[in-house]
Protein backbone atom coordinates (compact mmCIF):
# COMPACT_ATOMS: atom_id res chain seq x y z
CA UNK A 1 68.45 95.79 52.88
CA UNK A 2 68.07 92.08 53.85
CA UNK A 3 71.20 89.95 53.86
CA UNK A 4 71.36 87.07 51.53
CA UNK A 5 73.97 85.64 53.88
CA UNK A 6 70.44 84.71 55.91
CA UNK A 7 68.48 83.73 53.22
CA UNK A 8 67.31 79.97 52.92
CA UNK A 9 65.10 79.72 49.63
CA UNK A 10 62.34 77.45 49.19
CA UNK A 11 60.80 76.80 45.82
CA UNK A 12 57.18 75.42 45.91
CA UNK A 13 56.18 73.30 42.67
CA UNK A 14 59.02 71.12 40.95
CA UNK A 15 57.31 70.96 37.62
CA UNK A 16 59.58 72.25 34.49
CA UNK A 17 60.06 75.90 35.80
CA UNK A 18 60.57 74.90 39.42
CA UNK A 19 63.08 72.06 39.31
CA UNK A 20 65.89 73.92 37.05
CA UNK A 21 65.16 77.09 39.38
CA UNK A 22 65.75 74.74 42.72
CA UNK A 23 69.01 72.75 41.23
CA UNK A 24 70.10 76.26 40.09
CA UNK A 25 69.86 77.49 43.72
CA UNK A 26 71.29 74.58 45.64
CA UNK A 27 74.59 75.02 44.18
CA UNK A 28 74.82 77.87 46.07
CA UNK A 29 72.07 78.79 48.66
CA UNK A 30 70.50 76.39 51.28
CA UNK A 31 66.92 75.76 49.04
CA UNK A 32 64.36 73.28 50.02
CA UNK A 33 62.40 71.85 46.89
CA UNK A 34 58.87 71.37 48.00
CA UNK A 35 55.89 69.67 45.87
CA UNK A 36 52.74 67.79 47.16
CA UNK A 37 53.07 65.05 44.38
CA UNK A 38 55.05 62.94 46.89
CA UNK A 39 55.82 60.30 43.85
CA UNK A 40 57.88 63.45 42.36
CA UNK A 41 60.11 64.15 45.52
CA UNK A 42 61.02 60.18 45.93
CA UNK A 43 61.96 60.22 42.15
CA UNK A 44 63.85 63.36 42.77
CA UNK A 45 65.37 62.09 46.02
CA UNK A 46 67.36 59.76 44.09
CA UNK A 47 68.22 62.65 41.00
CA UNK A 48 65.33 61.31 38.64
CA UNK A 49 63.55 63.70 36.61
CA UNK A 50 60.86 62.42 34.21
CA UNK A 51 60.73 65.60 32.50
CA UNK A 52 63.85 65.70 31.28
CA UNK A 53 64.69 69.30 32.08
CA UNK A 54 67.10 67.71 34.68
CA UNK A 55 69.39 64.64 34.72
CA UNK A 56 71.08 63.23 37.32
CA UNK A 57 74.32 65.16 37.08
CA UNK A 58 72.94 68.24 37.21
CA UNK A 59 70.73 67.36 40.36
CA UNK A 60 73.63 66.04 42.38
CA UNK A 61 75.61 68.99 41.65
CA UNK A 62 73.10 71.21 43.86
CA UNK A 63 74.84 70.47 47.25
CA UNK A 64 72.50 72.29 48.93
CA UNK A 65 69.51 71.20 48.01
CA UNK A 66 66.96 68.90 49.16
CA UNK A 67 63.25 67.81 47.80
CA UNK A 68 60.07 67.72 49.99
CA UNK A 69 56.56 67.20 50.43
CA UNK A 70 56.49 67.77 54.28
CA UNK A 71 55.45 71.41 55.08
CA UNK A 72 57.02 71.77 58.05
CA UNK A 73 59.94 71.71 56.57
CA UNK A 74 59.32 74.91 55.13
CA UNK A 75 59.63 76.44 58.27
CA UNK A 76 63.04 76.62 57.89
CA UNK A 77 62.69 78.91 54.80
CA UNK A 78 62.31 82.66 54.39
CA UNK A 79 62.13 83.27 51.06
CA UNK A 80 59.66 81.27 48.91
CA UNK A 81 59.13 80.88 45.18
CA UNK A 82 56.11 79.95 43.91
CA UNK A 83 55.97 78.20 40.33
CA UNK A 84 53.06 76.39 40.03
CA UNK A 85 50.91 76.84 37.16
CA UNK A 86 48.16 79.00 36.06
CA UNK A 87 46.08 77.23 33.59
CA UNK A 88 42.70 77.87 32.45
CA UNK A 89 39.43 76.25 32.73
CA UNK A 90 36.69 74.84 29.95
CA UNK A 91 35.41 78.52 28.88
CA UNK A 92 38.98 80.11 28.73
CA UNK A 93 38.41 81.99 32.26
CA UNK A 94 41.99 81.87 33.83
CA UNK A 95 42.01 79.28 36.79
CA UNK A 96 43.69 80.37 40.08
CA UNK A 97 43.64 77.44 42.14
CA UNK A 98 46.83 76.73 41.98
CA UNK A 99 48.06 79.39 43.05
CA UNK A 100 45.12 79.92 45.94
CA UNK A 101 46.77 76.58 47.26
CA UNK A 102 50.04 77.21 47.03
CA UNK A 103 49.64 80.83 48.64
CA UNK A 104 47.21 78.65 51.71
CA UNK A 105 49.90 76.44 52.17
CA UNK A 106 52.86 78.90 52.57
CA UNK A 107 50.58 80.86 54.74
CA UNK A 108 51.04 78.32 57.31
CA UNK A 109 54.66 78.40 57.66
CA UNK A 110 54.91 82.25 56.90
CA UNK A 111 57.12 84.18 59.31
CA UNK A 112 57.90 87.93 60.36
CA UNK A 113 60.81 89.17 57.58
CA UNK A 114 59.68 86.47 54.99
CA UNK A 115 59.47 87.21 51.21
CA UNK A 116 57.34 85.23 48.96
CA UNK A 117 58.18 85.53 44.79
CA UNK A 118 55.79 84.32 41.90
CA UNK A 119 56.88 83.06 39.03
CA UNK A 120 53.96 81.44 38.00
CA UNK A 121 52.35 83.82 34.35
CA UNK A 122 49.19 85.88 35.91
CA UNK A 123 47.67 89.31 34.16
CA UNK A 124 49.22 92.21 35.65
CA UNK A 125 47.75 93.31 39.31
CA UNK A 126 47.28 89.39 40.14
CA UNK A 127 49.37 88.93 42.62
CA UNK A 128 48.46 91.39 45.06
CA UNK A 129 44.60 90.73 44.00
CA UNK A 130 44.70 86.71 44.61
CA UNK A 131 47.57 85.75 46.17
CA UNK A 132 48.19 88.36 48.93
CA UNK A 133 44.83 88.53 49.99
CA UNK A 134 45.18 84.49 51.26
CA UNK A 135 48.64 84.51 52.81
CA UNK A 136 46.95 87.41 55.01
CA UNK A 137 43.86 85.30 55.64
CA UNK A 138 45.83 82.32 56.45
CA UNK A 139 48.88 83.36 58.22
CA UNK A 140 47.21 86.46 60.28
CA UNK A 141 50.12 88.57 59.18
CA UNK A 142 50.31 92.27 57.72
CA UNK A 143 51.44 92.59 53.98
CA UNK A 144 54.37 95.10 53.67
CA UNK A 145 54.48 94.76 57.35
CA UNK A 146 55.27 91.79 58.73
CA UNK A 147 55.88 89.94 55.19
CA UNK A 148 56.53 90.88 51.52
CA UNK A 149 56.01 89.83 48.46
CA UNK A 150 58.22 89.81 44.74
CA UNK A 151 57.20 88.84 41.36
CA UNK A 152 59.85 87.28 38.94
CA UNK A 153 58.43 86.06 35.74
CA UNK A 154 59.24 82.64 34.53
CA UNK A 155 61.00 82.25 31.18
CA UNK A 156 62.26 79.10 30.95
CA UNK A 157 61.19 76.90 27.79
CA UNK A 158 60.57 73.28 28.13
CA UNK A 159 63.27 71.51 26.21
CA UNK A 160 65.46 74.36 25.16
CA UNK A 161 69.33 74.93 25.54
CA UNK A 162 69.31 78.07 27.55
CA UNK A 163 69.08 77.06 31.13
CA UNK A 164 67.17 79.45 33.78
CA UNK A 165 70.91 81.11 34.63
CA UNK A 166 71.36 81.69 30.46
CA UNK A 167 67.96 83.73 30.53
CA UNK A 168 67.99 87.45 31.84
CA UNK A 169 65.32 87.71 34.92
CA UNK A 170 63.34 90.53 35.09
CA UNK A 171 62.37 90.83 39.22
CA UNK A 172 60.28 92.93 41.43
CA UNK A 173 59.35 93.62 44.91
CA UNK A 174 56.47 95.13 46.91
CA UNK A 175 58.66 97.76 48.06
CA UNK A 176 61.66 99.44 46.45
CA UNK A 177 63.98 97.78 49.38
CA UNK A 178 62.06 94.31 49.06
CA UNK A 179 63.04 94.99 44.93
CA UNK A 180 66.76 95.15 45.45
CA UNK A 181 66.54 92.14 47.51
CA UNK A 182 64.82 89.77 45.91
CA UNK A 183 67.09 91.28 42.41
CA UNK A 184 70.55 90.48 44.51
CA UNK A 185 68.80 87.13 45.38
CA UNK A 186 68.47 86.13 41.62
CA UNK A 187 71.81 87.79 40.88
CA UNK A 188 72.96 84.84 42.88
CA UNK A 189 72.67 82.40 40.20
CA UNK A 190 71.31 84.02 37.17
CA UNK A 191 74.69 84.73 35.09
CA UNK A 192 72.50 86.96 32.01
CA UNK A 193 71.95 89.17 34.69
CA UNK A 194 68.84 90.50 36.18
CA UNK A 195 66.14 93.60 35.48
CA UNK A 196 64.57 95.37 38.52
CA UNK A 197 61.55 97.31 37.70
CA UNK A 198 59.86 99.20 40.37
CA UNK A 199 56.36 97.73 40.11
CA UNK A 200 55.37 94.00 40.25
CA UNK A 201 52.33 94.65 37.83
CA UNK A 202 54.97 95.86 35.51
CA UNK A 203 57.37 92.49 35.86
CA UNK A 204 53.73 90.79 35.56
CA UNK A 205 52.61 92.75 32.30
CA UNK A 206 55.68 91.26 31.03
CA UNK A 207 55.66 87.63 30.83
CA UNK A 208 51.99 87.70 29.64
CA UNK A 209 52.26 90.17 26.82
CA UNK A 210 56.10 88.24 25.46
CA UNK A 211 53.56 85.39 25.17
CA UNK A 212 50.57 87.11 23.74
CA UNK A 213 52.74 88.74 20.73
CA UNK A 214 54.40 85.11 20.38
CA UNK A 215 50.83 83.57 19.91
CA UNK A 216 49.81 86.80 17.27
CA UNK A 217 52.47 86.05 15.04
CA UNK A 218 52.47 82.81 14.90
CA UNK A 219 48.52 82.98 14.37
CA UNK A 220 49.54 85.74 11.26
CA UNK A 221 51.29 82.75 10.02
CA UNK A 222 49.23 80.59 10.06
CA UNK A 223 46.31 82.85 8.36
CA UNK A 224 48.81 83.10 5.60
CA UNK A 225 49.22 79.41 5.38
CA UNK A 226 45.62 78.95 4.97
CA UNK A 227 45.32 81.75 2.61
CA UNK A 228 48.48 80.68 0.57
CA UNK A 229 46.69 77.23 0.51
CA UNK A 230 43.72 77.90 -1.22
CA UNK A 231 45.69 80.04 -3.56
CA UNK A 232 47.92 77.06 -4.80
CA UNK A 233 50.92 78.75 -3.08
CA UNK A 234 53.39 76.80 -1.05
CA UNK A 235 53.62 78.82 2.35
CA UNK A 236 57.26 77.52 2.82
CA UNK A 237 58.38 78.94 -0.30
CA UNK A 238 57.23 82.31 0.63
CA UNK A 239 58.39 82.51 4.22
CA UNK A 240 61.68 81.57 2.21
CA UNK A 241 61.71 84.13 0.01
CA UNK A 242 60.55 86.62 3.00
CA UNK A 243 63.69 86.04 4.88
CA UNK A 244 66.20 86.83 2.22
CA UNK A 245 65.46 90.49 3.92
CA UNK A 246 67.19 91.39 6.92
CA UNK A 247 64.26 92.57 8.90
CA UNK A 248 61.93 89.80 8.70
CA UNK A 249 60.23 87.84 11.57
CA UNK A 250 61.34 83.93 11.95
CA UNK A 251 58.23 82.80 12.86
CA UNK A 252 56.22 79.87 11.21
CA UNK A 253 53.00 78.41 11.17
CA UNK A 254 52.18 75.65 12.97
CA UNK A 255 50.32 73.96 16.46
CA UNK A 256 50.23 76.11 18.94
CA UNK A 257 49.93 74.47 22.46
CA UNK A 258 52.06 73.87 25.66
CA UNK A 259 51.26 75.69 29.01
CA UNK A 260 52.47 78.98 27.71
CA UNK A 261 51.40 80.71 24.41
CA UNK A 262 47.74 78.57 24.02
CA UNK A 263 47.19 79.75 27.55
CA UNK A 264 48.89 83.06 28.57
CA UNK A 265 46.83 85.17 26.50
CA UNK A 266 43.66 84.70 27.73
CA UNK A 267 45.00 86.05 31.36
CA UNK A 268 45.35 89.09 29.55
CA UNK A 269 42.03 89.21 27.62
CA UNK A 270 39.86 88.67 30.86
CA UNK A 271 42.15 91.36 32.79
CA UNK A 272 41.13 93.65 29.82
CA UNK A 273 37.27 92.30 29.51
CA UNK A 274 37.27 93.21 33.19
CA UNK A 275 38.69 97.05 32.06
CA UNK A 276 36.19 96.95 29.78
CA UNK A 277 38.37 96.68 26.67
CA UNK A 278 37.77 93.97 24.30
CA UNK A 279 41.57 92.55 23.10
CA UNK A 280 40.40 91.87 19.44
CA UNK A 281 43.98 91.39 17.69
CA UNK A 282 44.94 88.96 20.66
CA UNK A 283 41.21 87.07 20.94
CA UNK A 284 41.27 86.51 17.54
CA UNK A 285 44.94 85.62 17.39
CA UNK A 286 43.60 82.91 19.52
CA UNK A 287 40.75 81.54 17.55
CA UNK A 288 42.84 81.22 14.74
CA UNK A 289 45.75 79.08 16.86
CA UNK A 290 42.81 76.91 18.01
CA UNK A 291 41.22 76.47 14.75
CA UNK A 292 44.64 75.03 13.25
CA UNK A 293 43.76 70.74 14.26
CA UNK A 294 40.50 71.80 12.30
CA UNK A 295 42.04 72.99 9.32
CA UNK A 296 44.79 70.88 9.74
CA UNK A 297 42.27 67.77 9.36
CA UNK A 298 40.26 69.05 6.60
CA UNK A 299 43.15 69.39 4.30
CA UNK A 300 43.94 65.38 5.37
CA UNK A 301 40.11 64.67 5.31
CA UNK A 302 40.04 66.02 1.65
CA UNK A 303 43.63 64.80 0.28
CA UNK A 304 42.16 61.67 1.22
CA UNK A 305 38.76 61.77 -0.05
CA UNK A 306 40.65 62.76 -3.57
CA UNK A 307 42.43 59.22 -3.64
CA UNK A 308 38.88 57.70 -3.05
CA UNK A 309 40.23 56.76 0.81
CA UNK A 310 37.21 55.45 2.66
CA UNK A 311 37.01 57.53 5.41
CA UNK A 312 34.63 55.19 7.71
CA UNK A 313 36.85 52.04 7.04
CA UNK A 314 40.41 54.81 7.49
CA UNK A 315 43.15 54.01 10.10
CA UNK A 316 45.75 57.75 10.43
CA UNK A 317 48.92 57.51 12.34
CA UNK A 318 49.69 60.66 13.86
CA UNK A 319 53.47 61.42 15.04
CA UNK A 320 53.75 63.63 18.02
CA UNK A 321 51.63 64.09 20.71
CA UNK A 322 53.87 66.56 22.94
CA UNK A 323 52.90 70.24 22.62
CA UNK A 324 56.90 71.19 20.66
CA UNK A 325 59.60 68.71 19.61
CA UNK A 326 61.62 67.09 21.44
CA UNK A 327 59.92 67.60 24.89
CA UNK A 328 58.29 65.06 26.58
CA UNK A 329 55.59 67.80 27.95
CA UNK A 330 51.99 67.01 26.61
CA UNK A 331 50.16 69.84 28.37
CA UNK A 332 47.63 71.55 26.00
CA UNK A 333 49.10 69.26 22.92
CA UNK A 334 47.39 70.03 20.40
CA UNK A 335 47.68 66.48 18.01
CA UNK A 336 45.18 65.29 20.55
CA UNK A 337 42.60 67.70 19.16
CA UNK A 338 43.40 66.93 15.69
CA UNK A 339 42.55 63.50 16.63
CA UNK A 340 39.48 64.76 18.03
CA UNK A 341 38.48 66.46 14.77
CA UNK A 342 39.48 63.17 12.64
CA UNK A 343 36.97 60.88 14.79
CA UNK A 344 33.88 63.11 13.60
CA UNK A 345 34.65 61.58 10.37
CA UNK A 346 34.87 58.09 11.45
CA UNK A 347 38.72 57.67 11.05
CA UNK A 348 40.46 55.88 13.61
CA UNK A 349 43.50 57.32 15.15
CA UNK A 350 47.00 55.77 16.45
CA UNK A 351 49.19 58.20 17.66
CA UNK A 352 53.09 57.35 18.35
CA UNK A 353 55.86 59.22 20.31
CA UNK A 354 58.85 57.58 21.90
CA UNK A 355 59.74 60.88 23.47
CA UNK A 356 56.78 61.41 26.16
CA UNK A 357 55.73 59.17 29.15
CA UNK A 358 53.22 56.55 27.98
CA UNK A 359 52.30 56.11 31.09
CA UNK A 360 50.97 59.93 31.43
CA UNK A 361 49.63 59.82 28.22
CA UNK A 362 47.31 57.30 28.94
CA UNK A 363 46.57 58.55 32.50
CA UNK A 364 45.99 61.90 31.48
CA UNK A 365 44.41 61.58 27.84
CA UNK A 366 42.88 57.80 28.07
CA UNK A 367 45.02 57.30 25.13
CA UNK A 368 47.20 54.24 24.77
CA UNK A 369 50.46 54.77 22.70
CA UNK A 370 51.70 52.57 19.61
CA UNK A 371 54.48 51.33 20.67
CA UNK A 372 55.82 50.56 17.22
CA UNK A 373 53.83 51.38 14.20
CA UNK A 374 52.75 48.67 11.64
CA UNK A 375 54.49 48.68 8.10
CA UNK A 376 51.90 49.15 5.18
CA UNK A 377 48.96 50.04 8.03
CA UNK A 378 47.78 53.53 7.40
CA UNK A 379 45.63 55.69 5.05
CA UNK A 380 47.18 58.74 6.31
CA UNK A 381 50.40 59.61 8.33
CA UNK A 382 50.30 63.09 10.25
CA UNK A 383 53.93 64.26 11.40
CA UNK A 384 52.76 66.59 13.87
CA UNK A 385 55.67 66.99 16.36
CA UNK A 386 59.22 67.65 14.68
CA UNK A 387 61.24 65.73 17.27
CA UNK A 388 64.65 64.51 16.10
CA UNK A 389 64.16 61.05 16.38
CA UNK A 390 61.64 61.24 13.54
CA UNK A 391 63.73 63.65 11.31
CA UNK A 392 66.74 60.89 11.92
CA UNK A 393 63.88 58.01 11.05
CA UNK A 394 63.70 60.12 7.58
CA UNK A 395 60.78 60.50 5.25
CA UNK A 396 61.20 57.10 3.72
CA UNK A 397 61.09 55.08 6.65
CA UNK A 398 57.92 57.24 7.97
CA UNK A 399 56.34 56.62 4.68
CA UNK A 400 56.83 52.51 5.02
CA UNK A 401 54.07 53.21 7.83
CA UNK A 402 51.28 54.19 5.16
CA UNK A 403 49.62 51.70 2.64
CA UNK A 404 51.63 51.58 -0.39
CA UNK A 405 50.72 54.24 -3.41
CA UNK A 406 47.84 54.91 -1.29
CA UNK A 407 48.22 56.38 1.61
CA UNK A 408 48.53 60.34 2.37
CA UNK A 409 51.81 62.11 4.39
CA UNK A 410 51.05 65.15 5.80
CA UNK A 411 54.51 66.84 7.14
CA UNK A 412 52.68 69.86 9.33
CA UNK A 413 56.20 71.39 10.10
CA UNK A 414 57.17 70.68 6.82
CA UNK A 415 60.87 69.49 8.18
CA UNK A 416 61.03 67.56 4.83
CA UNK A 417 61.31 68.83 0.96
CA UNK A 418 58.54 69.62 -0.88
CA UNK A 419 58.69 66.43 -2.79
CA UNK A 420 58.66 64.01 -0.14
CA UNK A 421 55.42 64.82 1.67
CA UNK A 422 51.34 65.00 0.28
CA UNK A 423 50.63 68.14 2.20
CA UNK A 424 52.02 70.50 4.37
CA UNK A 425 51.33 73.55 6.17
């Protein structure tokens, strides 16, 4: 089996999986951190993480790390980590380009003996169907031959106390030896200890389908809170009730966004429309996680219309434009489609979140943050993101925002009381 006295890692995307996998790492293996956004390595260079996965300590504790965009300094490297991510395009199709590039660029450093790990979520069989296929192509080397290949699925949530070495890592090679080694690699630093399984399609299957039940759940939820809304019936008070028995699920309705569980799913739906097998409990577990900004705004549309609010004339204030609370990540977030849904009926929308990068927000969504929201200003107030700062604001300081007696407070998360909110879900 390979030695990991020889091993020099090199982890290719410093994005939220990447970074805590390369500081994690650098305490104690030589680990390049490579990424082709070269405004991220200089910020990283001097321990600066604007995702806030990472701060500075933690960075200059890995002694053995360093950040680049310079492939040629991956030629120092023989074991590479992709984490890069896997999103998917306009119609739902999953979107490989990510990982088509990373796989090209690798290619060109990629050695006899080297081993290169994904991380990045793909439907089972990926790997050897996309990525291997172009380090071949590009480097003129033999898979299983003259290089090999792992797959380790990412589990790391954005924003949450367990750290990559708090999380057990399920890992995989493309032969049983290649297995072992790229297991007593991630032994190295993962202190939950690891889970070898013999095939990479099974380490794969894994990832996906933890994310697909995730997104079913939470989509039974939130066909309950609809349900238990038109009945009258206050969906809180019966997930309440529910968990006075010791076998019932936590889960809650709500937005459903982020890079993960709005996305993951629908790997595993086109792997199974490609079988032939139509996924109907996890398709439709979708449409009813992307209908929630539509139902979400006709319950404010109609609250409103009840207190004779004049829609065309309307200003709403929407708190929490990062896909889960307090994380500054705004992929997939779904308050942005809410907003989208709100414009159809004329209202205009200010959104504000001290937690994300303005900056990014108005690169990436054209949308300009409110720095500090107007006393007495809005028709409508939508707490969409329960981030801290807001549930330290408190309800009666969010509801100085709204016009007073008029204006509607709809607490999606519902991390108020019952009295102290219009609506909530």
């Amino acid at each position: 089996m390979k030695s990991i006295r020889n091993t020099k890692i090199a982890v290719v995307g410093m994005g939220y999986v990447g970074l805590p996998l390369a500081v994690a790492f650098g305490k104690k293996i030589d680990t390049i951190g490579f990424d082709i956004n070269l405004q991220r390595i200089k910020e990283l260079e001097v321990s600066k993480d604007k995702t806030k996965e990472m701060n500075r300590e933690k960075i200059l504790e890995a002694k053995k790390l360093s950040f680049t965009s310079d492939i040629l300094e991956l030629k120092k490297s023989n074991f590479f980590i992709v984490a890069v991510p896997t999103p998917v395009d306009d119609f739902k199709i999953p979107d490989f380009n990510p990982l088509i590039k990373a796989s090209a660029l690798i290619a060109k450093v990629l050695k006899k003996g080297d081993v290169v790990v994904y991380e990045s979520t793909v439907y089972p069989g990926a790997t050897e169907e996309i990525c291997i296929p172009v380090l071949e192509k590009e480097s003129g080397l033999v898979y299983n031959k003259d290089f090999f290949a792992g797959y380790s699925p990412e589990r790391i949530s954005p924003a949450d106390k367990n750290e990559v070495c708090d999380i057990v890592k399920v890992t995989s090679g493309s032969t049983i030896e290649i297995g072992k080694y790229v297991d007593s690699v991630y032994k190295e630093i993962i202190t939950a200890g690891t889970f070898l399984v013999d095939d990479m399609k099974v380490a794969e299957a894994c990832k996906v389908v933890e994310n697909t039940q995730r997104d079913i759940n939470i989509a039974f939820m939130n066909e309950i809170s609809i349900v238990m809304n038109k009945m009258g019936i206050e969906a809180k008070d019966v997930l309440s009730a529910m968990k006075t028995k010791w076998n019932a699920l936590s889960f809650t309705p709500g937005l459903v966004g982020g890079h993960c569980i709005g996305v993951d799913p629908y790997y595993l739906i086109h792997k199974a429309y490609e079988l032939g097998y139509s996924m109907e409990i996890s398709r439709n577990a979708r449409i009813v996680n992307d209908g929630m900004p539509k139902f979400i705004t006709e319950r404010a549309v109609l609250e409103m219309s009840k207190r004779k609010i004049n829609l065309g004339k309307s200003r709403i204030l929407i708190m929490g434009v990062s896909f889960k609370e307090n994380c500054p990540d705004i992929r997939n977030a779904r308050p942005f489609d809410i907003a989208k849904e709100l414009e159809k009926y004329g209202v205009k929308v200010d959104f504000f979140d001290p937690i994300v990068d303005a900056e990014e927000v108005e690169r990436v969504e054209k949308v300009v943050l409110t720095k500090n929201p107007a006393v007495g200003s809005y028709d409508a107030i939508i707490l969409a993101v329960a981030h801290k700062k807001f549930i330290d604001m408190g309800v009666e300081k969010i509801r100085t925002f709204g016009k007073k007696d008029e204006s509607v407070f709809f607490d999606i998360k519902a991390i108020f009381g019952k009295n102290d909110s219009d609506l909530r879900l």
